[in-house]
N, C-alpha and C. Protein backbone atom coordinates (compact mmCIF):
# COMPACT_ATOMS: atom_id res chain seq x y z
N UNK A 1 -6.59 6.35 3.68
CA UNK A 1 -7.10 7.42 4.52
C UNK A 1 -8.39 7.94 3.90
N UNK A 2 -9.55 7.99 4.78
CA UNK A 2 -10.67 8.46 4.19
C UNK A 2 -10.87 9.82 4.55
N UNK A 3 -10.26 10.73 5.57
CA UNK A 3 -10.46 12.02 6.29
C UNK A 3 -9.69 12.79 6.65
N UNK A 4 -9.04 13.68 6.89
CA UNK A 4 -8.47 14.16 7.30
C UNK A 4 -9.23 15.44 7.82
N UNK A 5 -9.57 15.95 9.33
CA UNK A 5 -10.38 17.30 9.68
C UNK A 5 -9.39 18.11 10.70
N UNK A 6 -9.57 19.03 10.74
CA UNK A 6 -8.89 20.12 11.57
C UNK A 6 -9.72 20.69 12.70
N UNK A 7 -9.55 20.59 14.02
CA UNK A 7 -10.68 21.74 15.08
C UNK A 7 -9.36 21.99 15.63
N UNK A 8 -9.11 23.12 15.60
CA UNK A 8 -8.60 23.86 16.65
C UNK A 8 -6.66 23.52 16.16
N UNK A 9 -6.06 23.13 17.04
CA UNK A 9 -4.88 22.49 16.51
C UNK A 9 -4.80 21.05 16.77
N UNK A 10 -5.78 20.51 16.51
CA UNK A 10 -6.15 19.09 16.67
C UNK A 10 -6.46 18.34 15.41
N UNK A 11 -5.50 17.26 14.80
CA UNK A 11 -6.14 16.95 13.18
C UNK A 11 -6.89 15.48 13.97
N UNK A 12 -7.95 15.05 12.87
CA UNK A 12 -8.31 13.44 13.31
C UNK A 12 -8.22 13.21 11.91
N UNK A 13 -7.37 12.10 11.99
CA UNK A 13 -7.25 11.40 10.85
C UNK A 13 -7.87 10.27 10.83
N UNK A 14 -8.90 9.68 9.93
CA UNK A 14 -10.02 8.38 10.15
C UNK A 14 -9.46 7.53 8.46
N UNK A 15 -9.36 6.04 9.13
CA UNK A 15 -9.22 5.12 7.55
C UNK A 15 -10.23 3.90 7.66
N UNK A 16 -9.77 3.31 6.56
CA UNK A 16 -10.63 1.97 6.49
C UNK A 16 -9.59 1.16 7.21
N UNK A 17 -10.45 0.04 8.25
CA UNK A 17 -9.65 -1.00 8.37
C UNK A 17 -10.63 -2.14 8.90
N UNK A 18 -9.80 -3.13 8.85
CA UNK A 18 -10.52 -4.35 9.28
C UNK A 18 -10.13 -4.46 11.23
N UNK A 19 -11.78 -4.73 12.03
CA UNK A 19 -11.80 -5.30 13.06
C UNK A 19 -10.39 -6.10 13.55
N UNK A 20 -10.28 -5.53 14.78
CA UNK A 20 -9.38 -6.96 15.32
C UNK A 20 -7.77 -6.21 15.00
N UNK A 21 -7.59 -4.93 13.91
CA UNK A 21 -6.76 -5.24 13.24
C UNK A 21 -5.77 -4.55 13.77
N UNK A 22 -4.47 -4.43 13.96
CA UNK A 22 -3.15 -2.86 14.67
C UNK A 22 -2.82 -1.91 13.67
N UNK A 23 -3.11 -1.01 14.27
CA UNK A 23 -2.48 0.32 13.21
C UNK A 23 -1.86 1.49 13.82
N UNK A 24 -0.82 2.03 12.67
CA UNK A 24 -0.15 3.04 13.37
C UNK A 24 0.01 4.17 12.39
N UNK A 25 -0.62 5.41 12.75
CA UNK A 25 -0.68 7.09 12.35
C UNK A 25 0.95 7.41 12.24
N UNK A 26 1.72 7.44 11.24
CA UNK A 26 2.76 8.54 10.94
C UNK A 26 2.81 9.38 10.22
N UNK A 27 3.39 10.38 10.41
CA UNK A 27 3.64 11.55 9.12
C UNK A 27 4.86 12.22 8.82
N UNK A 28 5.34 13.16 7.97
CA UNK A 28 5.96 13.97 7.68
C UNK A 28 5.59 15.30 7.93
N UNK A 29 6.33 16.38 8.12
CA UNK A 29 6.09 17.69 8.06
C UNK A 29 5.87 17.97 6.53
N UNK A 30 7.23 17.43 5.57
CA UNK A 30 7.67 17.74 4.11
C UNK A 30 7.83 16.69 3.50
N UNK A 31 7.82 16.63 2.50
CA UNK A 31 7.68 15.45 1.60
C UNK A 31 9.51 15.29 1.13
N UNK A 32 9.99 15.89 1.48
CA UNK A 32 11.60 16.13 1.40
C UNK A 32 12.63 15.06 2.59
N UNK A 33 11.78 14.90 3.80
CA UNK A 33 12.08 14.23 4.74
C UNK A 33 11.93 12.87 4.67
N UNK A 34 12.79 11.69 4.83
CA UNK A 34 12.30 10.29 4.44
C UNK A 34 12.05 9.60 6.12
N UNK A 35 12.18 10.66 7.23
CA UNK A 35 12.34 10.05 8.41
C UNK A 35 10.74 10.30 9.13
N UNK A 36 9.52 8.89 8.94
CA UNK A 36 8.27 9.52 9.25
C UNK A 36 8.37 9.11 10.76
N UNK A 37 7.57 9.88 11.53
CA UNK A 37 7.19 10.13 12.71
C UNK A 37 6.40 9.27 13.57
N UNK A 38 5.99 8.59 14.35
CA UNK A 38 4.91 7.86 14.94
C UNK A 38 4.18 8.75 15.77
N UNK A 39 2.75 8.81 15.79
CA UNK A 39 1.32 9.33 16.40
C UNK A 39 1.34 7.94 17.51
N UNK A 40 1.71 8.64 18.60
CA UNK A 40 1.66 7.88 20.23
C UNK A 40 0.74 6.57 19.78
N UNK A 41 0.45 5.67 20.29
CA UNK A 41 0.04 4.71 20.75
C UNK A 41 -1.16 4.55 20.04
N UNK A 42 -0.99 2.99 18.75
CA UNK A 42 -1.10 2.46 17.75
C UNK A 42 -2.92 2.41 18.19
N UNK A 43 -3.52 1.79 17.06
CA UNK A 43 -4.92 1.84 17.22
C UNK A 43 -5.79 0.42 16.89
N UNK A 44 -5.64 -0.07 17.39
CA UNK A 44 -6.97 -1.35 16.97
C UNK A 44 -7.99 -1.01 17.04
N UNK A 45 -8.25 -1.82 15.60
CA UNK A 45 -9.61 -1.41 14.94
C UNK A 45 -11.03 -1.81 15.50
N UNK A 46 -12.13 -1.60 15.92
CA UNK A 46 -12.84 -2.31 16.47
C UNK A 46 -14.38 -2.33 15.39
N UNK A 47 -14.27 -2.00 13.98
CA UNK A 47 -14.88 -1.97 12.91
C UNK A 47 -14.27 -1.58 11.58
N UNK A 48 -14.98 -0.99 11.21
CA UNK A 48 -14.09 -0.91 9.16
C UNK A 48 -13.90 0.31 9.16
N UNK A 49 -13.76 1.45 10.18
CA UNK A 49 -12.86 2.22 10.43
C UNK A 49 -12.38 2.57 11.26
N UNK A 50 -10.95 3.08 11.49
CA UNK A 50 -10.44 3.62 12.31
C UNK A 50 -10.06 5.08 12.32
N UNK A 51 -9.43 5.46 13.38
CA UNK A 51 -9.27 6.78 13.57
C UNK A 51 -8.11 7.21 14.85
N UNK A 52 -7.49 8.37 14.52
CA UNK A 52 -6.11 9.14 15.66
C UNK A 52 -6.54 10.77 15.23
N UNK A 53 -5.68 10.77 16.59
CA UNK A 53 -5.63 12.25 16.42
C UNK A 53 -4.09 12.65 16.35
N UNK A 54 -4.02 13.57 16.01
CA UNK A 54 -3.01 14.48 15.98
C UNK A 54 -2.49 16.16 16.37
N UNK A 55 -2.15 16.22 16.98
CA UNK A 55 -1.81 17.53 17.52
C UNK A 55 -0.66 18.67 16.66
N UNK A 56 -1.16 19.74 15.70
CA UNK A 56 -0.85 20.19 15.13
C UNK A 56 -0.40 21.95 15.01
N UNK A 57 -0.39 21.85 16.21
CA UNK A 57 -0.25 23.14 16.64
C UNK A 57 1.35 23.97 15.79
N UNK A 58 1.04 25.03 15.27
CA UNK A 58 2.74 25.32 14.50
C UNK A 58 2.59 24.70 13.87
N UNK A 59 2.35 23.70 12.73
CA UNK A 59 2.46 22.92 11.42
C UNK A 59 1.46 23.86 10.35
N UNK A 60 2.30 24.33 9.48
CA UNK A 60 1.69 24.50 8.16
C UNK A 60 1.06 23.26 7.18
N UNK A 61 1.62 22.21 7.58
CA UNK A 61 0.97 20.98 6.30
C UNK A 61 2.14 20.32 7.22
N UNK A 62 1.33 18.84 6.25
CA UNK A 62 1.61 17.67 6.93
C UNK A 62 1.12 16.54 6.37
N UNK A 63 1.55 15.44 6.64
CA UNK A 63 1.75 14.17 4.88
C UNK A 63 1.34 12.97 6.07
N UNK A 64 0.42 12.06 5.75
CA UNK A 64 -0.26 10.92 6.76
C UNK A 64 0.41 10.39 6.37
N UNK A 65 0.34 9.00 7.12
CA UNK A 65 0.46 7.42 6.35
C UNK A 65 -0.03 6.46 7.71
N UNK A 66 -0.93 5.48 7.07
CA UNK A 66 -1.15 4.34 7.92
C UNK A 66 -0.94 3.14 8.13
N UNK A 67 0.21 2.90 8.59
CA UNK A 67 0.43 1.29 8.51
C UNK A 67 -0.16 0.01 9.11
N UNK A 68 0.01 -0.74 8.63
CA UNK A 68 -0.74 -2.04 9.64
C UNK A 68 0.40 -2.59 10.37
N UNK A 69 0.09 -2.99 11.63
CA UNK A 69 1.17 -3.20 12.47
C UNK A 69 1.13 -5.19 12.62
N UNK A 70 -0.37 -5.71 12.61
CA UNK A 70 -1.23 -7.02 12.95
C UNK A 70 -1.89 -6.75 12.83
């Protein structure tokens, strides 16, 4: 993960990835929880970064992770 920004209750989370490639935005609320979440509908990359948003409205903090899907 290269970013993480906040506007409003909106996070965008932006990473490195390779073209061509599937990815999928999950998180945690707490680092206590082992059950992470999926961010709607995965992202192919269409350069060496990517990027999601997230809707954060009511969340005090919150823990990324980006997986590669293909």
């Amino acid at each position: 993960i290269k970013s993480v920004t906040v506007a409003g209750n909106l996070a965008t989370i932006t990473w490195t990835s390779t073209a061509n490639r599937v990815y999928r935005l999950q998180y945690l609320d707490g680092l206590g929880s082992t059950n992470w979440q999926e961010v709607p509908s995965d992202v192919t990359a269409t350069g060496p970064t990517g990027a999601a948003t997230n809707n954060v409205s009511g969340v005090a903090r919150r823990f990324y992770r980006v997986r590669l899907v293909q």
